[in-house]
ModelCIF file with pLDDT and N, C-alpha, C, O atoms, coordinates in Angstrom:
data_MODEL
#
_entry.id   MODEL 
#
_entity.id                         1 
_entity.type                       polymer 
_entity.pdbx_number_of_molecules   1 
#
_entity_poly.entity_id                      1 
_entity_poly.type                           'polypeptide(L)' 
_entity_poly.nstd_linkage                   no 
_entity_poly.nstd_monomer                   no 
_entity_poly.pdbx_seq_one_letter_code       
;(UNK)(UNK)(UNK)(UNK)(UNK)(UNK)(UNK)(UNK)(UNK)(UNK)(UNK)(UNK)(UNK)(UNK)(UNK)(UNK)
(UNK)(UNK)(UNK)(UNK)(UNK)(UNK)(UNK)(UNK)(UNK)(UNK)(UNK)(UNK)(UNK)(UNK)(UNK)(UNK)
(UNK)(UNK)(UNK)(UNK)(UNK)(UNK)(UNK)
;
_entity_poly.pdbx_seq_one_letter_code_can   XXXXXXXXXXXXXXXXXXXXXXXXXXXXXXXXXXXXXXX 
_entity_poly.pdbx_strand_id                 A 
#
loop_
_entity_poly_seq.entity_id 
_entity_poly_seq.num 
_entity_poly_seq.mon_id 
_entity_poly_seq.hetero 
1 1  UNK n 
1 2  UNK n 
1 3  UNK n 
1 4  UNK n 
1 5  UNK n 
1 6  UNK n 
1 7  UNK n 
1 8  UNK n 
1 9  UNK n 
1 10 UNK n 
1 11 UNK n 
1 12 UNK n 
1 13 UNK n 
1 14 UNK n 
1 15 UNK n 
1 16 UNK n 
1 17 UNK n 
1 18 UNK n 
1 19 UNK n 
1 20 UNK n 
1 21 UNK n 
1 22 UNK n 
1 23 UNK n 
1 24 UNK n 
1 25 UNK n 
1 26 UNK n 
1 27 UNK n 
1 28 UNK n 
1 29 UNK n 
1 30 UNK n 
1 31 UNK n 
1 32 UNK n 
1 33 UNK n 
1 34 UNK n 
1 35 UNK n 
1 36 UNK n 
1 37 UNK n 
1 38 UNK n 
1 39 UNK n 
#
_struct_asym.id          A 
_struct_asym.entity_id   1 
#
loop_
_ma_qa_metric.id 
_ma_qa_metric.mode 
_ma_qa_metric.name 
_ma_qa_metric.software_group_id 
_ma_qa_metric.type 
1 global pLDDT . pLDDT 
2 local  pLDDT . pLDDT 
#
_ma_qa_metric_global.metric_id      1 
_ma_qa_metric_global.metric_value   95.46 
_ma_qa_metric_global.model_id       1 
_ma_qa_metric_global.ordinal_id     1 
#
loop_
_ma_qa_metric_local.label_asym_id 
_ma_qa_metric_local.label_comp_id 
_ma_qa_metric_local.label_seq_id 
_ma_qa_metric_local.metric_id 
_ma_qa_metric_local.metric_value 
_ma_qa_metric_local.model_id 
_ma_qa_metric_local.ordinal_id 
A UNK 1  2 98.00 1 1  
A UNK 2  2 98.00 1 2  
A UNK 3  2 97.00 1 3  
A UNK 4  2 97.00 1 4  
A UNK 5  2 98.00 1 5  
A UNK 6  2 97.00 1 6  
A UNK 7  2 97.00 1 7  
A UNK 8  2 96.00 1 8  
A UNK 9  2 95.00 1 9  
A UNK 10 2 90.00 1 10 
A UNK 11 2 88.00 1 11 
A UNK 12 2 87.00 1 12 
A UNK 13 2 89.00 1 13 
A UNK 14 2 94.00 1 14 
A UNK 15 2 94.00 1 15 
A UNK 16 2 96.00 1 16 
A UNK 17 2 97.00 1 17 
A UNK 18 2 97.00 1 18 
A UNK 19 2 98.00 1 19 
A UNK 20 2 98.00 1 20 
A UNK 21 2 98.00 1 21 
A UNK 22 2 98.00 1 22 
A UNK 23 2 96.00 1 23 
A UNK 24 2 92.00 1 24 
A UNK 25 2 94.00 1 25 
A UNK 26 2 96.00 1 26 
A UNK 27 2 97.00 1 27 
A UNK 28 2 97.00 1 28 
A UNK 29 2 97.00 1 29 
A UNK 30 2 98.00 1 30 
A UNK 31 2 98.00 1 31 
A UNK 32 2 98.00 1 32 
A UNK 33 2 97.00 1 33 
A UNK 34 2 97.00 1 34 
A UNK 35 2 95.00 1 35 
A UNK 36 2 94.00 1 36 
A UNK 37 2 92.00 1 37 
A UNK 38 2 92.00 1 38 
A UNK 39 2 96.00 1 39 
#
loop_
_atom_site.group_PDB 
_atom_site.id 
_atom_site.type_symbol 
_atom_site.label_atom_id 
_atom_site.label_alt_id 
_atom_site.label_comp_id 
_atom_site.label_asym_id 
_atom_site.label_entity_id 
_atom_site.label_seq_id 
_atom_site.pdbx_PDB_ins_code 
_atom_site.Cartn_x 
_atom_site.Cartn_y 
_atom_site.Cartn_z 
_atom_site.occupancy 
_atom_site.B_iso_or_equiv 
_atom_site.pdbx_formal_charge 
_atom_site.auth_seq_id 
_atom_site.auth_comp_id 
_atom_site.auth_asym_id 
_atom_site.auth_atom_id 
_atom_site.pdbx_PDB_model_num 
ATOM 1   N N  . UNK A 1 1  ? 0.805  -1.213 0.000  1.00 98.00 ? 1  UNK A N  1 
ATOM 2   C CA . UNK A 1 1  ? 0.000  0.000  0.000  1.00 98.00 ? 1  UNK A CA 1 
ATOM 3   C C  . UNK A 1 1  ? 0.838  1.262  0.000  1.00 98.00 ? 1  UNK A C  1 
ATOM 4   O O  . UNK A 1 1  ? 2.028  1.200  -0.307 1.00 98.00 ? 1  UNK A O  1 
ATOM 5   N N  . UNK A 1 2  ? 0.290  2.345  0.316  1.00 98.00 ? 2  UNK A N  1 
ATOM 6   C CA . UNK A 1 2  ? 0.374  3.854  0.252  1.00 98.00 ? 2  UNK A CA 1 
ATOM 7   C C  . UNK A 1 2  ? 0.744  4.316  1.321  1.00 98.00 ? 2  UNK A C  1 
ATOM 8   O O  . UNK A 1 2  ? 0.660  3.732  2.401  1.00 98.00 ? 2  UNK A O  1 
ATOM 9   N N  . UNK A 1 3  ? 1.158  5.324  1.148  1.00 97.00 ? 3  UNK A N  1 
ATOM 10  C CA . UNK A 1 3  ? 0.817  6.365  2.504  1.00 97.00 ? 3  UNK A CA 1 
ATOM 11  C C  . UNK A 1 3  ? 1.803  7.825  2.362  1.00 97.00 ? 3  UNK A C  1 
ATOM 12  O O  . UNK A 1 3  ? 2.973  7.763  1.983  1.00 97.00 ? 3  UNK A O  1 
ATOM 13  N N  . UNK A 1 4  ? 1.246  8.882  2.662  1.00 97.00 ? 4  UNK A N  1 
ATOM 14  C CA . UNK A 1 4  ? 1.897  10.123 2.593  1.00 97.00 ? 4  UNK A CA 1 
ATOM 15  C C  . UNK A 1 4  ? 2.013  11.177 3.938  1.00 97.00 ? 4  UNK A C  1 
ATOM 16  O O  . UNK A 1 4  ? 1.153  11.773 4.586  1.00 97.00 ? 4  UNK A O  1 
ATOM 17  N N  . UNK A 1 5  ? 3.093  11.128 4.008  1.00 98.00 ? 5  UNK A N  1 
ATOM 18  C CA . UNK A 1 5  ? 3.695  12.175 5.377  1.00 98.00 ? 5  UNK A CA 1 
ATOM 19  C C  . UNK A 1 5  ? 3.858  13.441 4.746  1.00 98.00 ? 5  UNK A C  1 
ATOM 20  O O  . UNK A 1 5  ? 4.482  13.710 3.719  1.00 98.00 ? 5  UNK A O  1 
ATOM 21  N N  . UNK A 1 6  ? 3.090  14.310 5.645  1.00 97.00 ? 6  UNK A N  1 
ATOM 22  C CA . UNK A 1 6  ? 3.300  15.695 5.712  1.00 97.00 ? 6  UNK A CA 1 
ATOM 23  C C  . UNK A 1 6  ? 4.025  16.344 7.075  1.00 97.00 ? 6  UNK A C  1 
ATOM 24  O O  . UNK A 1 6  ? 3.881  15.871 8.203  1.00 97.00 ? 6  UNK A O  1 
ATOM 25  N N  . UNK A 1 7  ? 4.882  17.596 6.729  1.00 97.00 ? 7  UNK A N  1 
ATOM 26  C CA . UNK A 1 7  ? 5.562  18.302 7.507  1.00 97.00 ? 7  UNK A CA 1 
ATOM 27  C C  . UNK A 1 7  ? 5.650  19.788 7.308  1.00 97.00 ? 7  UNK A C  1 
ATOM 28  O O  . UNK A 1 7  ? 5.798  20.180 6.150  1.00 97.00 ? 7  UNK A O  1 
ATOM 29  N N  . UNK A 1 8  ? 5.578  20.685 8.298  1.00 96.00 ? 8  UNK A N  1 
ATOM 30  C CA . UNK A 1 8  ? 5.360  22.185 8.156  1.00 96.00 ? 8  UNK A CA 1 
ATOM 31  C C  . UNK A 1 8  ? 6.545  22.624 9.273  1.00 96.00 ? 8  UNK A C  1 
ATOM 32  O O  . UNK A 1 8  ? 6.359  22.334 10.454 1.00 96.00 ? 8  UNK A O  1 
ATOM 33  N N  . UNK A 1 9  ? 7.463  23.156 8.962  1.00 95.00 ? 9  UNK A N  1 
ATOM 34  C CA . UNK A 1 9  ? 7.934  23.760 10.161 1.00 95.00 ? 9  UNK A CA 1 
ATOM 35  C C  . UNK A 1 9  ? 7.500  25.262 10.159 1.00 95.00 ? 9  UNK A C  1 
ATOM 36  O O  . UNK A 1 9  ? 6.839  25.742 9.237  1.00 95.00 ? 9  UNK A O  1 
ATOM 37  N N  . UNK A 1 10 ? 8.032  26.178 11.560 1.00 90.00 ? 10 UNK A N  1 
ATOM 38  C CA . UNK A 1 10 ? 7.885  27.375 11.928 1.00 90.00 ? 10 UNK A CA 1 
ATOM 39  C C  . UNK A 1 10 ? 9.122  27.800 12.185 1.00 90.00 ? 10 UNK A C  1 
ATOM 40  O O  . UNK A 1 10 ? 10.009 26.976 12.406 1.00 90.00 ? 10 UNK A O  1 
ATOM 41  N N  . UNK A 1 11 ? 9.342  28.999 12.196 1.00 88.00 ? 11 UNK A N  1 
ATOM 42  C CA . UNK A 1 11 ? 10.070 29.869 13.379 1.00 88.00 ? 11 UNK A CA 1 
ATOM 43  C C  . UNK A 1 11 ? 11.595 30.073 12.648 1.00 88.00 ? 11 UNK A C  1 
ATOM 44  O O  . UNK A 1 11 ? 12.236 30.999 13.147 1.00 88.00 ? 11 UNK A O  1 
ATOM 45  N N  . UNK A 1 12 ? 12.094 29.536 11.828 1.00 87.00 ? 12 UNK A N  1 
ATOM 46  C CA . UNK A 1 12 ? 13.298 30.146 10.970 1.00 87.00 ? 12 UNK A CA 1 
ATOM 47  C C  . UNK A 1 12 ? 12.842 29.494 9.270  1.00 87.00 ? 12 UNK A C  1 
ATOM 48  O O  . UNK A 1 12 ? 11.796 28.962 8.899  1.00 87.00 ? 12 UNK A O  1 
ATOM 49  N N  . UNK A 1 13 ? 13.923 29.761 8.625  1.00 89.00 ? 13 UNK A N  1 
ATOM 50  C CA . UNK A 1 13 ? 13.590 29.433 7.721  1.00 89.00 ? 13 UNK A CA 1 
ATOM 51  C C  . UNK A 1 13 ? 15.106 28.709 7.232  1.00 89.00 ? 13 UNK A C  1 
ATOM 52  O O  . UNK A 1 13 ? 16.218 29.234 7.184  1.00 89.00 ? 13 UNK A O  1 
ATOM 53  N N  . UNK A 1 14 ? 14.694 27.340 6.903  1.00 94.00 ? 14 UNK A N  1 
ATOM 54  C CA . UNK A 1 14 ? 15.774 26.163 7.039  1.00 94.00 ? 14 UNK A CA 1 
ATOM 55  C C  . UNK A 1 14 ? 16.180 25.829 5.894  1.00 94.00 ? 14 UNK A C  1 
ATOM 56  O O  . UNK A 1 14 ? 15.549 25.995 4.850  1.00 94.00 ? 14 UNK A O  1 
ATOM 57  N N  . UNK A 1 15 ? 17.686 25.139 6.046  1.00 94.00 ? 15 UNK A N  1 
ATOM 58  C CA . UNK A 1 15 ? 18.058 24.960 4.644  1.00 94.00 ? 15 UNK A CA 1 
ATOM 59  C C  . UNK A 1 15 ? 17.979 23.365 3.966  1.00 94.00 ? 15 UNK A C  1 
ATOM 60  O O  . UNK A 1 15 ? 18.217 23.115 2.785  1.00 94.00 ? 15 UNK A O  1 
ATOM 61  N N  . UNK A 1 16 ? 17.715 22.687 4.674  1.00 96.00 ? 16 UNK A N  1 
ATOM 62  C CA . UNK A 1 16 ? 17.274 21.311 4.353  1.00 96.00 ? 16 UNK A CA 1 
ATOM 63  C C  . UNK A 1 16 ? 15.960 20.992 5.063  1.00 96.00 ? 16 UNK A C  1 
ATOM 64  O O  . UNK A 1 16 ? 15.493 21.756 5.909  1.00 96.00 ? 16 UNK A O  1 
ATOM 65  N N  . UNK A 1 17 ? 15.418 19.938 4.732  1.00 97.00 ? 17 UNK A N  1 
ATOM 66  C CA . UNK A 1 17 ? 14.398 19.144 5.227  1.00 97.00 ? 17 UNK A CA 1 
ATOM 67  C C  . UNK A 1 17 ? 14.156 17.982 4.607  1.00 97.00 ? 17 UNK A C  1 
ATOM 68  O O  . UNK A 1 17 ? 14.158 17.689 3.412  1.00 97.00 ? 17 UNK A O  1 
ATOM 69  N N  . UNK A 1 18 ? 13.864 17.112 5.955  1.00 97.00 ? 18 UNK A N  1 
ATOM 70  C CA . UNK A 1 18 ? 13.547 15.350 5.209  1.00 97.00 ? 18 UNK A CA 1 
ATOM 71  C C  . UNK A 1 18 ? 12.643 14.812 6.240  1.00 97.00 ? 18 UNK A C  1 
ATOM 72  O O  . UNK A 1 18 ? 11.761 15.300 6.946  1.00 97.00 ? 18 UNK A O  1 
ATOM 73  N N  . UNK A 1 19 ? 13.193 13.567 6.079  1.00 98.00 ? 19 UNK A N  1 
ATOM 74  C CA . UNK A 1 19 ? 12.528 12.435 6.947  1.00 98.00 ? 19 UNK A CA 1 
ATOM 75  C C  . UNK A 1 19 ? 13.247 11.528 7.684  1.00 98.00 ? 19 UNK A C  1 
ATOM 76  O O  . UNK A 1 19 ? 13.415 10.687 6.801  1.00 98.00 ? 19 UNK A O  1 
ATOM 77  N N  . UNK A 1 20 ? 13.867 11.017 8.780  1.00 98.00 ? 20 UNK A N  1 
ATOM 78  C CA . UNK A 1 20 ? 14.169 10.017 9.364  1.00 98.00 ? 20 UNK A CA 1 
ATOM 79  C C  . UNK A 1 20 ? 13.258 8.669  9.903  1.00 98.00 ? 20 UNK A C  1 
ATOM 80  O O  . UNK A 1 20 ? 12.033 8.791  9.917  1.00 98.00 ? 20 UNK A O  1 
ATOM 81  N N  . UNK A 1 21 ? 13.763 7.625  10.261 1.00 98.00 ? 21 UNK A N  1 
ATOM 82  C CA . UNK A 1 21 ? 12.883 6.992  11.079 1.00 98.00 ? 21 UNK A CA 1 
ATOM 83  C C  . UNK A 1 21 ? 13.435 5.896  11.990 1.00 98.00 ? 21 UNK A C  1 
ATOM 84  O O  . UNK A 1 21 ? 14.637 5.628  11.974 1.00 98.00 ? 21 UNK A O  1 
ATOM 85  N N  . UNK A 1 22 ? 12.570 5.261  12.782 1.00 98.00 ? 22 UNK A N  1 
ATOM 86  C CA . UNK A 1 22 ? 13.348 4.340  13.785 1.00 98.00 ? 22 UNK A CA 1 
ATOM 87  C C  . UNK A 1 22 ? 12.339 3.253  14.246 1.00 98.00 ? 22 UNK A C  1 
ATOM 88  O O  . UNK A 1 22 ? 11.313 3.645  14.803 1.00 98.00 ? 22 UNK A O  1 
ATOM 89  N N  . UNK A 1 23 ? 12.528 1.992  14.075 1.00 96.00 ? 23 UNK A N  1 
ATOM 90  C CA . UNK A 1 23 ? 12.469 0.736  14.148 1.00 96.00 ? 23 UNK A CA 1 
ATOM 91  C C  . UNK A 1 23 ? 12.533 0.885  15.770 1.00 96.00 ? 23 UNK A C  1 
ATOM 92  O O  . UNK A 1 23 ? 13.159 1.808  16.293 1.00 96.00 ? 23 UNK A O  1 
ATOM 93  N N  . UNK A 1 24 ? 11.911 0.008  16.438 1.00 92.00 ? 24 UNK A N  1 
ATOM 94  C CA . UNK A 1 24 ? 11.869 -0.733 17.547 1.00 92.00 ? 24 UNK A CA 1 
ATOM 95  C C  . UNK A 1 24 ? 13.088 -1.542 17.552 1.00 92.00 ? 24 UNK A C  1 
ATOM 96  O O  . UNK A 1 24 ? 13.252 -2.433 16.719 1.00 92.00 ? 24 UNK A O  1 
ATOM 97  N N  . UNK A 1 25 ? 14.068 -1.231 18.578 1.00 94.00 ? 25 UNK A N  1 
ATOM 98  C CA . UNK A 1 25 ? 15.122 -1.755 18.592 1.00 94.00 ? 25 UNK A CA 1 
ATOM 99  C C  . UNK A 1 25 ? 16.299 -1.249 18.171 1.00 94.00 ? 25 UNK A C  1 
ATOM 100 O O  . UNK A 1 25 ? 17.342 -1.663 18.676 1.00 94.00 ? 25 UNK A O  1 
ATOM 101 N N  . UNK A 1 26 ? 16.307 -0.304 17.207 1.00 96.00 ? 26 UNK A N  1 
ATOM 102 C CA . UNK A 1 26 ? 17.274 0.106  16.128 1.00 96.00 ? 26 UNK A CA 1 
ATOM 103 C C  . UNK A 1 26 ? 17.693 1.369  16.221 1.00 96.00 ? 26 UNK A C  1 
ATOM 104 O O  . UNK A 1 26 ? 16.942 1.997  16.968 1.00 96.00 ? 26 UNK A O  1 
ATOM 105 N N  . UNK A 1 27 ? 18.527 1.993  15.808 1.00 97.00 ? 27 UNK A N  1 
ATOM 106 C CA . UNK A 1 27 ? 19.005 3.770  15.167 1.00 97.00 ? 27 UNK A CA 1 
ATOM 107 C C  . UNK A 1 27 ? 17.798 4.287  14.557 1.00 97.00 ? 27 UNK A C  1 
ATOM 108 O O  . UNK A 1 27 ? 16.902 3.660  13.992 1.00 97.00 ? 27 UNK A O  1 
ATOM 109 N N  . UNK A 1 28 ? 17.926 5.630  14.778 1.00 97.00 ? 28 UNK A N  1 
ATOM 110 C CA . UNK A 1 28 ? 17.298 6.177  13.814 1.00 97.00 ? 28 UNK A CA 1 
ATOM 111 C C  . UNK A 1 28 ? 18.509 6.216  12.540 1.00 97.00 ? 28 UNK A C  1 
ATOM 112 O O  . UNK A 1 28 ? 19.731 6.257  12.690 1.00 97.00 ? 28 UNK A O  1 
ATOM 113 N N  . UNK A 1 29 ? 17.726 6.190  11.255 1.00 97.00 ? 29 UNK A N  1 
ATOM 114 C CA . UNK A 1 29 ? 18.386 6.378  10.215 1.00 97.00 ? 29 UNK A CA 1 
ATOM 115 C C  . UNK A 1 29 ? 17.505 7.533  9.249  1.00 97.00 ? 29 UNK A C  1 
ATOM 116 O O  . UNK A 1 29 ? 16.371 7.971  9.443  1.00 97.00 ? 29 UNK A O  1 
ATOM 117 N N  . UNK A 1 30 ? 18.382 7.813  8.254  1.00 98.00 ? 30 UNK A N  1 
ATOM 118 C CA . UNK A 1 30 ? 17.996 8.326  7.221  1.00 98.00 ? 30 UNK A CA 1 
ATOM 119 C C  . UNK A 1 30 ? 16.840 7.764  6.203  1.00 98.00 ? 30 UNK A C  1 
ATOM 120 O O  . UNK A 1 30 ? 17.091 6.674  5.689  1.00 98.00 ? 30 UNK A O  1 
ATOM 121 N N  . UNK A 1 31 ? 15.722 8.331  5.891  1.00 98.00 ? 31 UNK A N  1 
ATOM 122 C CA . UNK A 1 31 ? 14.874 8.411  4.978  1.00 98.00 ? 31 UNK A CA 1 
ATOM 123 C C  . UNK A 1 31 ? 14.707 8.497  3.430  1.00 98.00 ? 31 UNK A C  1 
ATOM 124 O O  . UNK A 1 31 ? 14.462 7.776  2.463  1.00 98.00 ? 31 UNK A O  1 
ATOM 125 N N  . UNK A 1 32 ? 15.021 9.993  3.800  1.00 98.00 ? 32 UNK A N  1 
ATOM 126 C CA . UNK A 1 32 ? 15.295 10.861 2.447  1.00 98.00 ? 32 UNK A CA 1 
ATOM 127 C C  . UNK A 1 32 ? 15.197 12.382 3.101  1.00 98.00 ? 32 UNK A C  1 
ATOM 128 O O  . UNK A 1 32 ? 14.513 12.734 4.063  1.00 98.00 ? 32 UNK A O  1 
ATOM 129 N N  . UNK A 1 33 ? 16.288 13.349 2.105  1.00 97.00 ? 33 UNK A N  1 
ATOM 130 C CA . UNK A 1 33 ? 16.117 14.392 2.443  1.00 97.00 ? 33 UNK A CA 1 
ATOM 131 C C  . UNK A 1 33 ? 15.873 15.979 1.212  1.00 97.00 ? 33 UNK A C  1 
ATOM 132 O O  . UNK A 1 33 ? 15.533 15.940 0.030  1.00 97.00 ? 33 UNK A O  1 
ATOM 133 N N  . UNK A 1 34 ? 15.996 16.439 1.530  1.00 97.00 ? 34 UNK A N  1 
ATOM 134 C CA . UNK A 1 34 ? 16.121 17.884 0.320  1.00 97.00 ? 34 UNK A CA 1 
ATOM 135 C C  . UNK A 1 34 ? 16.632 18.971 0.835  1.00 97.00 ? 34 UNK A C  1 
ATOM 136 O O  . UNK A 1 34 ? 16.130 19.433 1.860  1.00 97.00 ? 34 UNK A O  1 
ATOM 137 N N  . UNK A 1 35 ? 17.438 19.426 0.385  1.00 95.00 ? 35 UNK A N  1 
ATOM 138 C CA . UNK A 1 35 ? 17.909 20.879 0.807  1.00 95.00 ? 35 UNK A CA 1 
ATOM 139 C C  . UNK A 1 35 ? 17.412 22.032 -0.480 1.00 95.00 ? 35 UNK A C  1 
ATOM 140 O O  . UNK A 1 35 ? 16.964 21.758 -1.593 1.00 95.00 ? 35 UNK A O  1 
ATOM 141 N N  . UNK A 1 36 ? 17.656 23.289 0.092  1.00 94.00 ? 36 UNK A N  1 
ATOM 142 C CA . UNK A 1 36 ? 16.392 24.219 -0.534 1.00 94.00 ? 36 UNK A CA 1 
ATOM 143 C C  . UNK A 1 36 ? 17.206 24.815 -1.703 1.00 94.00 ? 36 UNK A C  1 
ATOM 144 O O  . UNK A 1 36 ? 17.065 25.889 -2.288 1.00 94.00 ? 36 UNK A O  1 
ATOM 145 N N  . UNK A 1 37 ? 18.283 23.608 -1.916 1.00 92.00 ? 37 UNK A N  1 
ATOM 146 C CA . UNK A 1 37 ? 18.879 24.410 -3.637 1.00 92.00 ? 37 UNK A CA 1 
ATOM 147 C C  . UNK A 1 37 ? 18.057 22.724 -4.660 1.00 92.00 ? 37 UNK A C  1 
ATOM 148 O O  . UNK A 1 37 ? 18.078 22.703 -5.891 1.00 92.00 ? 37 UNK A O  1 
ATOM 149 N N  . UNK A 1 38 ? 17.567 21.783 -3.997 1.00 92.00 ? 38 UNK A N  1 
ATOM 150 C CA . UNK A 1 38 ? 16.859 21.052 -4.455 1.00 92.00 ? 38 UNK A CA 1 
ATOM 151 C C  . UNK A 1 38 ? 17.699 19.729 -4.546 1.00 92.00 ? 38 UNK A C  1 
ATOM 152 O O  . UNK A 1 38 ? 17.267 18.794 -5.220 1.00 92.00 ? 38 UNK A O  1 
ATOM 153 N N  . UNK A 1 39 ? 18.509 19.667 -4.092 1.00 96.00 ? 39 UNK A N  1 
ATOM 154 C CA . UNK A 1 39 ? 19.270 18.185 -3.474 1.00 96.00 ? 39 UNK A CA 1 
ATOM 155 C C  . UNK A 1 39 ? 18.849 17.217 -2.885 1.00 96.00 ? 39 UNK A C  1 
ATOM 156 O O  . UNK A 1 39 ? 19.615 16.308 -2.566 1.00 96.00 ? 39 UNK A O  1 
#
């Protein structure tokens, strides 16, 4: 299946943004990310 995550930040204005996540048991790791020249 599907599914879509949304995110809004406030209060500065940032030069990357992504997603991490973490397993029961595990690290958080990397997702995916973007920085605001589009990387």
């Amino acid at each position: 299946g599907s599914l879509s995550l949304s995110c809004a930040a406030s209060g500065r204005s940032l030069s990357a943004m992504g997603w991490y996540r973490q397993a029961p048991g595990k690290q958080r790791e990397l997702v995916a990310t973007v920085t605001r020249g589009g990387v």
